[in-house]
Protein backbone atom coordinates (compact mmCIF):
# COMPACT_ATOMS: atom_id res chain seq x y z
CA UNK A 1 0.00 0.00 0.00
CA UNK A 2 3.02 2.25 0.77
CA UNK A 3 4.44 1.64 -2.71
CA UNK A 4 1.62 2.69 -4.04
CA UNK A 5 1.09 5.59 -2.40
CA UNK A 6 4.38 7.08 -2.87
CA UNK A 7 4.01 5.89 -6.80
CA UNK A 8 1.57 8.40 -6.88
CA UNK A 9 0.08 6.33 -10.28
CA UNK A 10 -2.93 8.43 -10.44
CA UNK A 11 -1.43 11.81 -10.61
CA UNK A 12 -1.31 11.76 -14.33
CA UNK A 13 -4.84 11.06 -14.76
CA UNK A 14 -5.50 14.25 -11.77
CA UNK A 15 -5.85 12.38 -8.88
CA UNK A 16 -3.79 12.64 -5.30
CA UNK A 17 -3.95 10.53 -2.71
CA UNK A 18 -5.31 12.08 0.80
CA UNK A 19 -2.88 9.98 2.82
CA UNK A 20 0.29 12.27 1.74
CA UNK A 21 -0.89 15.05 4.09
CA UNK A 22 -1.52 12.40 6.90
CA UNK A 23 0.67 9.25 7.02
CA UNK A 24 3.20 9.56 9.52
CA UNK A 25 5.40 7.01 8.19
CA UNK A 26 5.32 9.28 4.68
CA UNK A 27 6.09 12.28 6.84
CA UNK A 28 9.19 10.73 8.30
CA UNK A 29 10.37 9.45 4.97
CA UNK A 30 10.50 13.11 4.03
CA UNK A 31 12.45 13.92 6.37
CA UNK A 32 15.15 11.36 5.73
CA UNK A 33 15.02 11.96 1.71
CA UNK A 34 13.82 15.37 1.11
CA UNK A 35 14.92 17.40 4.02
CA UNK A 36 18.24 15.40 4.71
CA UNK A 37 19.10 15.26 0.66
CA UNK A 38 17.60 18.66 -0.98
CA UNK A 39 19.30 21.85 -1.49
CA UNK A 40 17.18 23.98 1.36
CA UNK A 41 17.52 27.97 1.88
CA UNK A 42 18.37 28.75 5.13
CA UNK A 43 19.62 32.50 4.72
CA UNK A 44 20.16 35.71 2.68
CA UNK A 45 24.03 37.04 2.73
CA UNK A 46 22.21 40.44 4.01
CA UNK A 47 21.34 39.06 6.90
CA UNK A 48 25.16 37.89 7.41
CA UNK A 49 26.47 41.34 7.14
CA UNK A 50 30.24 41.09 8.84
CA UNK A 51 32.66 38.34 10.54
CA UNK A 52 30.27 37.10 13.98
CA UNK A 53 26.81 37.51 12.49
CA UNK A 54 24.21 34.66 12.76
CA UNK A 55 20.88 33.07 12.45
CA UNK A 56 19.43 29.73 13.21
CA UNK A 57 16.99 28.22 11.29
CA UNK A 58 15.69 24.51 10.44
CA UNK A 59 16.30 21.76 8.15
CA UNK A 60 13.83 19.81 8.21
CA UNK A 61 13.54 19.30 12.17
CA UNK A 62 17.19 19.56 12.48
CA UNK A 63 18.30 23.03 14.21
CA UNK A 64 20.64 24.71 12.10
CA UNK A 65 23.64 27.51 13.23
CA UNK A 66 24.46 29.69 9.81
CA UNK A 67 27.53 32.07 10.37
CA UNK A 68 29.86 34.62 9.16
CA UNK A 69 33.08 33.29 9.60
CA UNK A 70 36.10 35.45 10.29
CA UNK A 71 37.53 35.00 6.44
CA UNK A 72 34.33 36.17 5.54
CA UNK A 73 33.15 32.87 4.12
CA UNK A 74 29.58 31.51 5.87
CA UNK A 75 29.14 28.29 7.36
CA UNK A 76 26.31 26.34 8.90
CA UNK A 77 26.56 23.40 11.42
CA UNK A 78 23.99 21.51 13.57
CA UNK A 79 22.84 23.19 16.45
CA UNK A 80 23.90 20.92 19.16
CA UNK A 81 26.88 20.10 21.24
CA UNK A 82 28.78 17.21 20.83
CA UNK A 83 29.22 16.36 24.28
CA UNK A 84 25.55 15.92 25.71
CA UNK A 85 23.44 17.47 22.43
CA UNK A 86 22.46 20.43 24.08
CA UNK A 87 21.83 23.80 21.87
CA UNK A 88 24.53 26.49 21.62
CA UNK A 89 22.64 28.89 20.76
CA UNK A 90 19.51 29.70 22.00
CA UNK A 91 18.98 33.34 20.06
CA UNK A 92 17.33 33.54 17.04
CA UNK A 93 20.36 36.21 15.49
CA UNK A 94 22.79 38.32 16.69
CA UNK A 95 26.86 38.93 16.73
CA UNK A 96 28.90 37.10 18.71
CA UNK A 97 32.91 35.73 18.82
CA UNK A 98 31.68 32.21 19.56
CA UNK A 99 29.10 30.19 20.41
CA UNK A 100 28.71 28.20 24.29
CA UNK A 101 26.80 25.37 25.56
CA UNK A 102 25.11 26.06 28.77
CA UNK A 103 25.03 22.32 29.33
CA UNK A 104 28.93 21.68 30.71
CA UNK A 105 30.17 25.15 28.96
CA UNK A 106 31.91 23.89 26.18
CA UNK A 107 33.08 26.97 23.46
CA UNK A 108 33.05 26.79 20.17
CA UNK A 109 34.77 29.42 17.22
CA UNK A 110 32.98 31.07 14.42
CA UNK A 111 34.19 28.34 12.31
CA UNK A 112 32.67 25.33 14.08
CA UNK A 113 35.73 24.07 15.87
CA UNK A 114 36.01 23.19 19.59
CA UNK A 115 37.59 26.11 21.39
CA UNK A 116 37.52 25.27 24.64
CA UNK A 117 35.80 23.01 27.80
CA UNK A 118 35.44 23.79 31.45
CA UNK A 119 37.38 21.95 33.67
CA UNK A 120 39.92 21.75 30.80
CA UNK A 121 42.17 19.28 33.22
CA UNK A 122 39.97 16.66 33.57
CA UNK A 123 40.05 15.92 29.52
CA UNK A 124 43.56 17.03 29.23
CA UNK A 125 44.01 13.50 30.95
CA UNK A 126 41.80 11.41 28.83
CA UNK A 127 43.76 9.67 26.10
CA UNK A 128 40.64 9.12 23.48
CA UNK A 129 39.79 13.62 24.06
CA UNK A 130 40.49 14.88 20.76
CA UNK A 131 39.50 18.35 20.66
CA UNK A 132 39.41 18.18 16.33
CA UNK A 133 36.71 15.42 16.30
CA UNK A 134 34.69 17.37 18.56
CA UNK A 135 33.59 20.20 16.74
CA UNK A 136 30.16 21.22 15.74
CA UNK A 137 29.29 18.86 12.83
CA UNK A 138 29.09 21.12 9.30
CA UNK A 139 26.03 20.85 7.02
CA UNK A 140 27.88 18.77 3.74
CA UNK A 141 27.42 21.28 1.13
CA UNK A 142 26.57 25.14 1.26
CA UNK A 143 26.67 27.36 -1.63
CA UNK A 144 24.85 30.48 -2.79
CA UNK A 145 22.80 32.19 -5.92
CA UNK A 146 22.56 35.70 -6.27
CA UNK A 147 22.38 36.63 -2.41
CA UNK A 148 20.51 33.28 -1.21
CA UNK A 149 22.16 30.82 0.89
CA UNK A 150 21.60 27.18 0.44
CA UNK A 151 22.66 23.76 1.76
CA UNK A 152 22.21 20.36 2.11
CA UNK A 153 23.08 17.73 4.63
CA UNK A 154 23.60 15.29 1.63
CA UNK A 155 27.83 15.30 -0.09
CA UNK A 156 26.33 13.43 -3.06
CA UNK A 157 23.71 15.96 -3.84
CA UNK A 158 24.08 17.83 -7.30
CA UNK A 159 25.48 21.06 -7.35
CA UNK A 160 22.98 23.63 -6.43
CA UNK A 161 23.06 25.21 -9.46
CA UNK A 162 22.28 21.44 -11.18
CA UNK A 163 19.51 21.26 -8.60
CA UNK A 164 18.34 24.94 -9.87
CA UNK A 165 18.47 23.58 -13.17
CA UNK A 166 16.85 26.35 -15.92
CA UNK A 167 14.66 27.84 -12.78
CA UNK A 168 17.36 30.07 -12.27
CA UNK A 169 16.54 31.81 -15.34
CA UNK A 170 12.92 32.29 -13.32
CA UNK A 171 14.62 33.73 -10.39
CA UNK A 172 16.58 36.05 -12.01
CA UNK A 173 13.33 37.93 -11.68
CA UNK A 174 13.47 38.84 -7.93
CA UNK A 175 17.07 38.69 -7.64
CA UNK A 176 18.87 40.31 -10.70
CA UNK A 177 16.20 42.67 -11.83
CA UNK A 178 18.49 45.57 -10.38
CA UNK A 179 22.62 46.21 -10.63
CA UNK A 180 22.71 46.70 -6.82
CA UNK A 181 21.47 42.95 -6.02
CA UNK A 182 18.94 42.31 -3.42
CA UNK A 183 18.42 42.13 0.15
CA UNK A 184 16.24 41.42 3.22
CA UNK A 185 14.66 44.29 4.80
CA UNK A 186 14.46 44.52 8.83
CA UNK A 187 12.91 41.55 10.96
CA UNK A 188 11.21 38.28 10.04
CA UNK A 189 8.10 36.89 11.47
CA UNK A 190 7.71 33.25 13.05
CA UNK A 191 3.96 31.80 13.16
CA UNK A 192 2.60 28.55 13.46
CA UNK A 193 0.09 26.91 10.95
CA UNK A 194 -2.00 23.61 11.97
CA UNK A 195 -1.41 22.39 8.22
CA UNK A 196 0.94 19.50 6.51
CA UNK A 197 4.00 21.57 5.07
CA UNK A 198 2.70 20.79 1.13
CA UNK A 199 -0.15 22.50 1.39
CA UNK A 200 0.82 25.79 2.06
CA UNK A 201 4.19 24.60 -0.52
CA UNK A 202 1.53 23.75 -3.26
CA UNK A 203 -0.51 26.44 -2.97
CA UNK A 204 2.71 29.10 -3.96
CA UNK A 205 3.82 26.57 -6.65
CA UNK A 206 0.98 27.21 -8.86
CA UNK A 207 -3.09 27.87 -7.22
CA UNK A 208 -3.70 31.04 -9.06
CA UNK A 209 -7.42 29.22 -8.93
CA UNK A 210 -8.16 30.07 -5.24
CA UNK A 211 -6.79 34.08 -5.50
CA UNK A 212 -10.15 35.51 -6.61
CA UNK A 213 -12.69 33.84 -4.12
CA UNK A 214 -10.47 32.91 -1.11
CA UNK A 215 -8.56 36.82 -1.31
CA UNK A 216 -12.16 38.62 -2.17
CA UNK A 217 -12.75 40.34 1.01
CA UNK A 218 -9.19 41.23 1.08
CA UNK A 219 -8.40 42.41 -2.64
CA UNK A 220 -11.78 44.77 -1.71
CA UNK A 221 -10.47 46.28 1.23
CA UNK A 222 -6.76 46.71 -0.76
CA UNK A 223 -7.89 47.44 -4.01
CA UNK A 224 -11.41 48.68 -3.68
CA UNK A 225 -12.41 46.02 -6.02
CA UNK A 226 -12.06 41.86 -6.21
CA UNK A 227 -9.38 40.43 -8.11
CA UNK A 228 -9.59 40.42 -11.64
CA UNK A 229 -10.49 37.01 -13.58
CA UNK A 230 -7.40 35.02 -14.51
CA UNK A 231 -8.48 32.72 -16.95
CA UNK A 232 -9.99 34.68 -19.89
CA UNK A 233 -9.07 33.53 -23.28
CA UNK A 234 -7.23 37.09 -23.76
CA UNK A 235 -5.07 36.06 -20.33
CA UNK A 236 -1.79 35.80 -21.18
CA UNK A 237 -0.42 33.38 -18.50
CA UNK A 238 1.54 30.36 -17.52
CA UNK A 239 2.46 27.90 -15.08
CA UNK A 240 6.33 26.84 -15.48
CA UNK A 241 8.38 24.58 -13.85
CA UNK A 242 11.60 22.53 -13.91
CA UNK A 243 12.60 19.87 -11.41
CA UNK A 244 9.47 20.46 -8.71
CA UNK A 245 11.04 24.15 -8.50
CA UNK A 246 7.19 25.83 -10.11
CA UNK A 247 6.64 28.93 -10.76
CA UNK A 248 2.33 30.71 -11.96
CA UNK A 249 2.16 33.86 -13.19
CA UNK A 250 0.70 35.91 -15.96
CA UNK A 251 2.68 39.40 -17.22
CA UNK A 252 0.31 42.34 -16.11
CA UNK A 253 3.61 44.25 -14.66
CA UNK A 254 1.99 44.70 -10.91
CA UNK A 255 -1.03 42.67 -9.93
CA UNK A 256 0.61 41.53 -6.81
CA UNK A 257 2.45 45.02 -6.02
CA UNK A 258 -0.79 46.93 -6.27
CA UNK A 259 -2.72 45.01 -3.55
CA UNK A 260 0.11 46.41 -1.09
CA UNK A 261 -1.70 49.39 -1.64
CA UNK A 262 1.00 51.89 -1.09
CA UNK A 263 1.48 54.18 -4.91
CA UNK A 264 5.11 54.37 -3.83
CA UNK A 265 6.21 51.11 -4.95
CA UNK A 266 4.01 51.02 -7.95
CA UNK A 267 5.85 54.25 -8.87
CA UNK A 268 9.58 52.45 -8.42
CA UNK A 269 8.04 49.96 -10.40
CA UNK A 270 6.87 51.88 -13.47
CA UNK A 271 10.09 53.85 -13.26
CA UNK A 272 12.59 50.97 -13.24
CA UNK A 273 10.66 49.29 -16.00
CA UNK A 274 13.07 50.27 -18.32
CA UNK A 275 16.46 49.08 -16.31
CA UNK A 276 14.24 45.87 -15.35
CA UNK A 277 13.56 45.10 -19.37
CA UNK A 278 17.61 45.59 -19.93
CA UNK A 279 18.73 43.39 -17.34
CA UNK A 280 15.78 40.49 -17.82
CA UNK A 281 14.29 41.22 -21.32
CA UNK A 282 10.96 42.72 -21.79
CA UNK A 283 8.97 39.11 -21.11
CA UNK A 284 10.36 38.70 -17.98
CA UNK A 285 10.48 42.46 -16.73
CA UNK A 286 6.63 42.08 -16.93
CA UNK A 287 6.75 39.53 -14.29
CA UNK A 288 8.98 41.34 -11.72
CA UNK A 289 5.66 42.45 -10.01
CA UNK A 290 2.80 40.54 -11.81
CA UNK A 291 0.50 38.53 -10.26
CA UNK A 292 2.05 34.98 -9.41
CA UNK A 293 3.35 32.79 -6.98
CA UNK A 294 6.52 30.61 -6.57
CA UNK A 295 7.87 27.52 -5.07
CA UNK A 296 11.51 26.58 -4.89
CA UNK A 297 11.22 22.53 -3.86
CA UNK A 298 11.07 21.66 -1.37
CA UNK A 299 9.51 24.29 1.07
CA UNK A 300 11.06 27.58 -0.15
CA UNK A 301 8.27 30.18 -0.94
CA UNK A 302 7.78 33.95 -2.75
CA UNK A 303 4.92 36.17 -3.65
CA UNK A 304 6.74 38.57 -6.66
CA UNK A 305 5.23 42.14 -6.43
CA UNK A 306 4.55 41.63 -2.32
CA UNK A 307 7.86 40.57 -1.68
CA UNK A 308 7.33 38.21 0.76
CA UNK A 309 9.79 35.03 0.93
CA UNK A 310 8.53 32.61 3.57
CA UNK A 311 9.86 28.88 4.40
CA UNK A 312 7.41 26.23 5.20
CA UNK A 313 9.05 23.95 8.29
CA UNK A 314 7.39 20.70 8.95
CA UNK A 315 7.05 20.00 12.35
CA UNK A 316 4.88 16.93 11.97
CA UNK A 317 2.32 15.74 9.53
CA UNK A 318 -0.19 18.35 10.65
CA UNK A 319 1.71 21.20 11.56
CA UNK A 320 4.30 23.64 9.95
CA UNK A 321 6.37 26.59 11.16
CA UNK A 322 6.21 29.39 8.83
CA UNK A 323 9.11 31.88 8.88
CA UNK A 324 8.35 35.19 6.51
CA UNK A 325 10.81 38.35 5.44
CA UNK A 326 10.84 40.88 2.73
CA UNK A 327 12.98 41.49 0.01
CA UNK A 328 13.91 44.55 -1.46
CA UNK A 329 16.24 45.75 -3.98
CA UNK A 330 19.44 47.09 -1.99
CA UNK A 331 19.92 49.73 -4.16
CA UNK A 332 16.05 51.12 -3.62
CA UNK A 333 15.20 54.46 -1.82
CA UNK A 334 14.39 53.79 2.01
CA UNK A 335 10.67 54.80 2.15
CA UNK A 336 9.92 52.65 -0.77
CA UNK A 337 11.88 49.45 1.38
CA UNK A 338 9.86 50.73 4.85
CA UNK A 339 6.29 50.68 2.07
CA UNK A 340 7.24 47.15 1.01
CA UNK A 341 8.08 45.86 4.25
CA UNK A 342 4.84 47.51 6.26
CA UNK A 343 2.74 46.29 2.61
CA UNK A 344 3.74 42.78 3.45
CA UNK A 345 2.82 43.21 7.34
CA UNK A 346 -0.64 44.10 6.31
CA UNK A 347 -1.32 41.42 3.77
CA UNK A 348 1.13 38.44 4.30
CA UNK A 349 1.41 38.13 7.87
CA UNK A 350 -0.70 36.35 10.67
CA UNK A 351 -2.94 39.59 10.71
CA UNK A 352 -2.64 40.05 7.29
CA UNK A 353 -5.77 40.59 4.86
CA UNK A 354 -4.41 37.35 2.68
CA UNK A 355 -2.75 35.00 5.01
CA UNK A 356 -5.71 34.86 7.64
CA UNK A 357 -7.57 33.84 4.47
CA UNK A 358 -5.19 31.37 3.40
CA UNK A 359 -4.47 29.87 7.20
CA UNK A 360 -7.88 29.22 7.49
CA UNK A 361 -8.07 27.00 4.17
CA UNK A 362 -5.16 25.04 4.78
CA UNK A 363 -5.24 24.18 8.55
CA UNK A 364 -9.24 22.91 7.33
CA UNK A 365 -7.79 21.19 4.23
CA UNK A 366 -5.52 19.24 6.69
CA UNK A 367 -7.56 18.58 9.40
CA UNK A 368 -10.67 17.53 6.70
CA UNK A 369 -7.81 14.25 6.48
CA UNK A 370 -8.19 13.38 9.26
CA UNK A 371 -11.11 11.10 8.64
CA UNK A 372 -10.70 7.43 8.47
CA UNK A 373 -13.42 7.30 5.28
CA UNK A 374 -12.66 10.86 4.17
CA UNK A 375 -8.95 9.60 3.56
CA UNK A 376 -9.60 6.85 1.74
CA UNK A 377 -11.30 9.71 -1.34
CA UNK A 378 -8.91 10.90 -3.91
CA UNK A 379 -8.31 14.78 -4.04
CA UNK A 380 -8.67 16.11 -8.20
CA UNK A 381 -5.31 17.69 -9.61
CA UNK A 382 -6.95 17.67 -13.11
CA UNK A 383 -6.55 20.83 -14.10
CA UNK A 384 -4.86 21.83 -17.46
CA UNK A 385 -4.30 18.40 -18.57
CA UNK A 386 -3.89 19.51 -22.04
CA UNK A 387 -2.37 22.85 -21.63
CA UNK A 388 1.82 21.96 -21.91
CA UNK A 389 3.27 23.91 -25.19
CA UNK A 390 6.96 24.94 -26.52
CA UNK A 391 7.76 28.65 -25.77
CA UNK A 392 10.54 30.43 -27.74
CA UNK A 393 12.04 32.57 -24.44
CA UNK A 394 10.92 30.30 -21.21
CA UNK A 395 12.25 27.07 -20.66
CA UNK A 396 11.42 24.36 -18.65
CA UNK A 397 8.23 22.61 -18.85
CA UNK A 398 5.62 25.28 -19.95
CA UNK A 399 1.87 24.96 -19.56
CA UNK A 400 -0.27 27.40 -21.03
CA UNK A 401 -2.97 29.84 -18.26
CA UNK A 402 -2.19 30.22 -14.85
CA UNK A 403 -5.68 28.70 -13.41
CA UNK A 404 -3.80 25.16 -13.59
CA UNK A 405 -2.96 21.99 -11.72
CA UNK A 406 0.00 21.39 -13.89
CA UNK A 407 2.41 22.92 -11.30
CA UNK A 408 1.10 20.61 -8.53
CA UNK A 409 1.55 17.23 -10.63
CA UNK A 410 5.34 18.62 -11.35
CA UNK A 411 5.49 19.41 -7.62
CA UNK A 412 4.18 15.62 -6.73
CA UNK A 413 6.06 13.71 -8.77
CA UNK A 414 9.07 15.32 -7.96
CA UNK A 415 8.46 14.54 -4.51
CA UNK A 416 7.49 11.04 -5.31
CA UNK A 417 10.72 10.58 -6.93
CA UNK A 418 12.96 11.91 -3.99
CA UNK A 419 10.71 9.65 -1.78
CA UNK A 420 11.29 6.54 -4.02
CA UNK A 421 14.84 7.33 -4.41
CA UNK A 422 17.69 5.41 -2.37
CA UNK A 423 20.53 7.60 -3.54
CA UNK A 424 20.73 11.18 -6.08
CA UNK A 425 21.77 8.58 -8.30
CA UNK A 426 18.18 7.17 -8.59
CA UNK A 427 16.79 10.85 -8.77
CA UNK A 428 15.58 11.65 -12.69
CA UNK A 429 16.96 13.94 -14.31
């Protein structure tokens, strides 16, 4: 029955099986070959700014320490002491010229190397204390694109830019739409969602469906009027993705900016138009702040036009820890920054206009599972069947309209073939 369900042999014919949002034993298989094997983003270099700063952050449900290192370089290591597992560091960022456990007070440098132990004598005399084994342990691979931070706990995983594949042509949207590169503006916000970690993953990789009746109420109080119909036969739109990485959008310039309501960033927008159609070409300056909606697999998240770049982290079948910040481009005046960052508070944040709406959905989505009989129904991902095409500028596998389930079949089977997989070496192509 597990085979089965992680063949996922319906999903070409638009059907999911319930139990992927519910079965524990699935959920802890993703852990071990998703989390533990996929490039995951874990920090933007602005939030590294000198030698001494750090963040911690989660892979998976492993507890992750990413640093500036003195040389500059940044490095990430598991969270925990050696000696008894405790955490050595307890703040969420900060500077600092080491790191301590509070356990038995053991020290440890910027670069992840044992520094020193209380009661230093006592090992001294211990033939088997080797103070180079005892370091924190490193993540196996960390690398960066264009100001995001990646790694994976997996030494035979593909280089990240192999695991990008053609998607970074995609992300050169939000991150090299400007000379001056990108950054992320002040704070992050933590919340909590009672959902399975795919839902909220699948809904940015490609439900354009849901944005006009879930985001009504909200696109009336933003806009003064609901969100316009995406699926006319005049719509030019598309759902895109290449391995799981999905990306829905259609090329209006600034659905998404203009529910922020604020005329300052529209402005920025309309006057960079011309720098943004040098750097990216005019197809893809239209998207810089269009309406759309991204997912970089497995749990990476953006909202182009809003700004806001979330992480989904599973913390069990039915619950996932959302973690939310703003981009901006560096090189942008203050005020319009402060107007995207306060834009994003007000619609993509647990008080937000949108996410309350979207919260709601999913947490009732997952909990609908719960149902012995109600599990047992398939879910439909039927949706633009019929719609993949060649396109001369955007590669990857294209799908013509952005109402479409053809991002959340990529999404699945990518995920079914990670599950399936033993090694990368099993892992398509």
């Amino acid at each position: 029955m597990k085979d089965d369900l992680l063949a996922l042999r319906d999903l070409d014919d638009g059907w999911l099986d319930r139990r992927v949002f519910w079965d524990r034993d699935v959920y802890e298989l993703e852990l071990e070959r998703i989390f533990a094997r996929c490039w995951l983003f874990v920090a933007h270099e602005s939030q590294l700014p000198k030698p001494g700063s750090f963040l911690t952050t989660w892979m998976g449900e492993d507890h992750v320490l990413v640093v500036r290192r003195r040389d500059g370089s940044i490095g990430a290591y598991l969270n925990s002491c050696p000696h008894r597992g405790n955490r050595v560091c307890t703040a969420e960022a900060g500077t600092a010229r080491g790191f301590v456990c509070n356990y038995h007070g053991w020290s440890f440098d910027l670069d992840g190397r044992l520094a020193g132990v209380h009661e230093s004598a006592a090992f001294g005399r211990e033939p088997t204390f080797d103070r180079s084994k005892l370091g924190l342990t490193p993540v196996a691979q960390l690398d960066t694109y264009k100001g995001l931070v990646f790694a994976t706990f997996d030494p035979d995983a593909p280089p990240l830019r192999d695991f990008l594949g053609d998607f970074a042509f995609y992300l050169d949207v939000m991150l090299d739409n400007d000379e001056g590169g990108t950054e992320f503006a002040g704070g992050s916000i933590t919340s909590v969602l009672d959902c399975n970690w795919k839902i909220a993953a699948e809904n940015f990789a490609g439900d354009a469906l849901h944005a006009g009746w879930t985001h009504a109420s909200g696109a009336e109080a933003m806009l003064g009027r609901g969100v316009a119909g995406l699926s006319g036969d005049d719509t030019e739109s598309y759902h895109v993705n290449v391995n799981g990485h999905c990306w829905e959008f259609n090329l209006d310039g600034v659905g998404n900016a203009a529910t922020l309501g604020d005329r300052r960033i529209i402005d920025y927008l309309r006057a960079n138009e011309a720098r943004f159609t040098e750097r990216l070409g005019p197809l893809r300056a239209k998207m810089v702040g269009s309406i759309s909606s991204v997912n970089v697999f497995p749990n990476f998240s953006f909202l182009p036009g809003q700004n806001t770049f979330r992480t989904w982290q599973p913390k069990g079948p039915h619950r996932t820890e959302l973690h939310t910040w703003v981009l901006v481009n560096r090189d942008a005046p203050e005020e319009v920054k402060d107007a995207w960052r306060k834009g994003a508070m007000m619609t993509f944040s647990p008080s937000g206009v949108f996410e309350m709406d979207d919260g709601e959905n999913w947490e009732l989505a997952t909990r609908a599972n719960q149902g012995v009989v109600t599990r047992r129904q398939r879910l439909y991902y039927g949706l633009g069947s019929d719609t993949a095409i060649e396109h001369p500028e955007l590669p990857g596998n294209v799908h013509r309209g952005q109402v479409n389930d053809a991002n959340q079949r990529a999404f699945y089977r990518r995920w079914s073939e990670l599950l399936r997989a033993g090694t990368w070496d099993e892992v398509p192509s």
